[in-house]
C-alpha atoms as a PDB file:
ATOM      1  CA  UNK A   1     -66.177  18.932  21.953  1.00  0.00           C
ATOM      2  CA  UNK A   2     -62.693  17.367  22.225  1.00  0.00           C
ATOM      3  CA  UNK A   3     -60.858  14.877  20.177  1.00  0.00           C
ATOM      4  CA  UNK A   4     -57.484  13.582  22.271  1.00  0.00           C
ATOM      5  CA  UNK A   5     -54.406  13.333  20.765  1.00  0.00           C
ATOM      6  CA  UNK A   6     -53.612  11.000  17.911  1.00  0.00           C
ATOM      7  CA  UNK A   7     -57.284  10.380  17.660  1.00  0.00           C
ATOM      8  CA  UNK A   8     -59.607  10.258  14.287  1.00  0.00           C
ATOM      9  CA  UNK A   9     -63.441  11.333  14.518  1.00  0.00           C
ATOM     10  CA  UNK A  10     -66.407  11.760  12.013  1.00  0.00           C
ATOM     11  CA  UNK A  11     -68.094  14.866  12.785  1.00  0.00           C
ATOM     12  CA  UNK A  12     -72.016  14.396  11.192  1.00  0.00           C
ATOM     13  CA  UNK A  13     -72.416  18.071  10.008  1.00  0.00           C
ATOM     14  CA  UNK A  14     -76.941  17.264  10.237  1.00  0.00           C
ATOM     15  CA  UNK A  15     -76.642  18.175   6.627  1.00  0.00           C
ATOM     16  CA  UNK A  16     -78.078  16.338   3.622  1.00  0.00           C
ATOM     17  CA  UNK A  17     -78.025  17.790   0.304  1.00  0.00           C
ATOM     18  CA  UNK A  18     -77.721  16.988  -3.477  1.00  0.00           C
ATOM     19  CA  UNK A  19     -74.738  18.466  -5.977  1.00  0.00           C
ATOM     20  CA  UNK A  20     -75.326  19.037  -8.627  1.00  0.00           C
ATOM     21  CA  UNK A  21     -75.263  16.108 -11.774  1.00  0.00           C
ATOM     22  CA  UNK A  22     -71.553  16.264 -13.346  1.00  0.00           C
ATOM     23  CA  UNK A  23     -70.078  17.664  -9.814  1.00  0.00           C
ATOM     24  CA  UNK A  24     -68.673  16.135  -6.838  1.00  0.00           C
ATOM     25  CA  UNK A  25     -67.849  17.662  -3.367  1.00  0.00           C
ATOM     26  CA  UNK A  26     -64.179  17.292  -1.828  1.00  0.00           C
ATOM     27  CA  UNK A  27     -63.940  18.260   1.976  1.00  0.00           C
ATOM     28  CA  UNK A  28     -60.604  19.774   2.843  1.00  0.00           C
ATOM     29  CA  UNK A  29     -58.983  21.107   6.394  1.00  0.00           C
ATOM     30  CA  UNK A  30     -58.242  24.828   7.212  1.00  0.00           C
ATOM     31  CA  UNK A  31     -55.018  26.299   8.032  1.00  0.00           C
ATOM     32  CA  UNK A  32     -55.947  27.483  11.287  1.00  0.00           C
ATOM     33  CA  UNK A  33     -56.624  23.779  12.149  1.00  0.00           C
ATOM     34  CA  UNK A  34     -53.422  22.328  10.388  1.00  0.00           C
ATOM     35  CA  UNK A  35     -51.096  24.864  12.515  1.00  0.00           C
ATOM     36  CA  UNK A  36     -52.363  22.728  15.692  1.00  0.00           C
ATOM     37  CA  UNK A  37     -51.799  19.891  13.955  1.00  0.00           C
ATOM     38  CA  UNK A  38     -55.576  18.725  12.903  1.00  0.00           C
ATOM     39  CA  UNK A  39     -56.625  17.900   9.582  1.00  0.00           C
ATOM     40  CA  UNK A  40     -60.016  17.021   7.733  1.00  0.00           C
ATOM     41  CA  UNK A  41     -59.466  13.938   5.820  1.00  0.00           C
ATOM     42  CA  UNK A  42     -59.979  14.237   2.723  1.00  0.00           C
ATOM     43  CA  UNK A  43     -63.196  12.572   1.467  1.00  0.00           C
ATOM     44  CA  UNK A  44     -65.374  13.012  -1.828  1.00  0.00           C
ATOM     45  CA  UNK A  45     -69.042  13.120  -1.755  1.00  0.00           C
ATOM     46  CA  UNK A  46     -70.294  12.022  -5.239  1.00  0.00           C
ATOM     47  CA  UNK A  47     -73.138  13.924  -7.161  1.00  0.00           C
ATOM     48  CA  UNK A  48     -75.650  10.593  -6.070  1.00  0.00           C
ATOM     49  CA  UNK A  49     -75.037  10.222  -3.086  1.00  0.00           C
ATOM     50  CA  UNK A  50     -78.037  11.158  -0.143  1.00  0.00           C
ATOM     51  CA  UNK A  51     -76.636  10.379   2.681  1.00  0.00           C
ATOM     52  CA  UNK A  52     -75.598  12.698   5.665  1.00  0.00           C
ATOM     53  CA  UNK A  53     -72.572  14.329   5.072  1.00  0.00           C
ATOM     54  CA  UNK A  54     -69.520  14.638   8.074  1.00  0.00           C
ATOM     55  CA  UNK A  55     -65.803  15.516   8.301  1.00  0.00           C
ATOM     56  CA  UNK A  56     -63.254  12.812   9.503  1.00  0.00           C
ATOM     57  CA  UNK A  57     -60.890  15.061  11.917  1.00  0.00           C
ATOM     58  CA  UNK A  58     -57.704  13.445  12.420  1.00  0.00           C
ATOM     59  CA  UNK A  59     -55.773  15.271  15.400  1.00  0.00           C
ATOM     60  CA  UNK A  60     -51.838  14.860  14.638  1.00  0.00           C
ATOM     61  CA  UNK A  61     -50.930  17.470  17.029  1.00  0.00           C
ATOM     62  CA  UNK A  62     -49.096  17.263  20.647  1.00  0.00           C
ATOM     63  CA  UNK A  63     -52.170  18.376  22.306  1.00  0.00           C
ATOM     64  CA  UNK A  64     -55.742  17.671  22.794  1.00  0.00           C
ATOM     65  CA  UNK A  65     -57.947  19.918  20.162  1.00  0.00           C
ATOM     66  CA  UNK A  66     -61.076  21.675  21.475  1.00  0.00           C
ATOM     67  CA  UNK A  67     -64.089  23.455  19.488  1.00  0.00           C
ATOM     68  CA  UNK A  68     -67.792  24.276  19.690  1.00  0.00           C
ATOM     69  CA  UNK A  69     -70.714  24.384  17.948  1.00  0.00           C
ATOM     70  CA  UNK A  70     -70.630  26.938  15.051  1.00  0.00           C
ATOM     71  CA  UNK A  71     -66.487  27.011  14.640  1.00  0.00           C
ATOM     72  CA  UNK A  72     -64.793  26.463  11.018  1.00  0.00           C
ATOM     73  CA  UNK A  73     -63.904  23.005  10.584  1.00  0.00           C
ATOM     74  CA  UNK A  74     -63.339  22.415   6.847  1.00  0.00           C
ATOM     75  CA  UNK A  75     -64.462  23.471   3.488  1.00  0.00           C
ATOM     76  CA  UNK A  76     -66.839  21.780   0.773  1.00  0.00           C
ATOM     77  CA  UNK A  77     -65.284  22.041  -2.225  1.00  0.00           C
ATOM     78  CA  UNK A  78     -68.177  21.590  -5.432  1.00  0.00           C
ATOM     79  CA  UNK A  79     -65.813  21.277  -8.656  1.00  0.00           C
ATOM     80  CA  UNK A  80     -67.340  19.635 -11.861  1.00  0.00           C
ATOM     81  CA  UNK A  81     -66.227  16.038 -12.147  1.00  0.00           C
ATOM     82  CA  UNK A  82     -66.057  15.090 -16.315  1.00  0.00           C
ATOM     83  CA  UNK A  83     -66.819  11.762 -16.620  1.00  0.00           C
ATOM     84  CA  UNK A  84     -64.744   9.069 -18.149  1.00  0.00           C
ATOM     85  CA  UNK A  85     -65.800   6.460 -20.704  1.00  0.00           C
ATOM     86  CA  UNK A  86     -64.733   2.979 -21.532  1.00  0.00           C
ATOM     87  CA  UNK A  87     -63.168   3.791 -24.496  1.00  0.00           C
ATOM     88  CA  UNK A  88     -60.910   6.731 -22.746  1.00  0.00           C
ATOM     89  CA  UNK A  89     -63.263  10.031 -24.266  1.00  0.00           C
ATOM     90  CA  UNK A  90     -64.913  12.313 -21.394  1.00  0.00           C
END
């Protein structure tokens, strides 16, 4: 595939799957990628959410940015996500 110059894409990864409850998921680019001048956006996936999950490539670079099926694109972060109350206590 091919995303042109200046150009921002979401990239469905055909993945669906639950965190776990108290965690949240934060997608995040690679270097290799960043060096050509192609990010991931950053996005958070919340523990409740069921939809599909995708990366949002935004190509900043001089040139169009090519890749195939089964190259790195990003990384899934799962970090534990306190929660915090009303009153200000987690």
């Amino acid at each position: 595939r091919m995303l042109p110059q200046g150009d921002i894409a979401m990239l469905p990864l055909n993945w669906k799957s639950r965190l776990p409850c108290s965690h949240f998921g934060l997608r995040i680019p690679l270097n290799q990628q960043a060096k050509k001048g192609v990010t991931v956006l950053v996005r958070v996936t919340e523990s409740d959410y069921q939809g599909e999950i995708g990366l949002l490539l935004h190509n900043r670079g001089k040139e169009e940015y090519f890749w195939t099926t089964g190259d790195p694109l990003g990384r899934l972060l799962i970090l534990p996500s306190p929660m915090i109350k009303a009153n200000g206590k987690l």
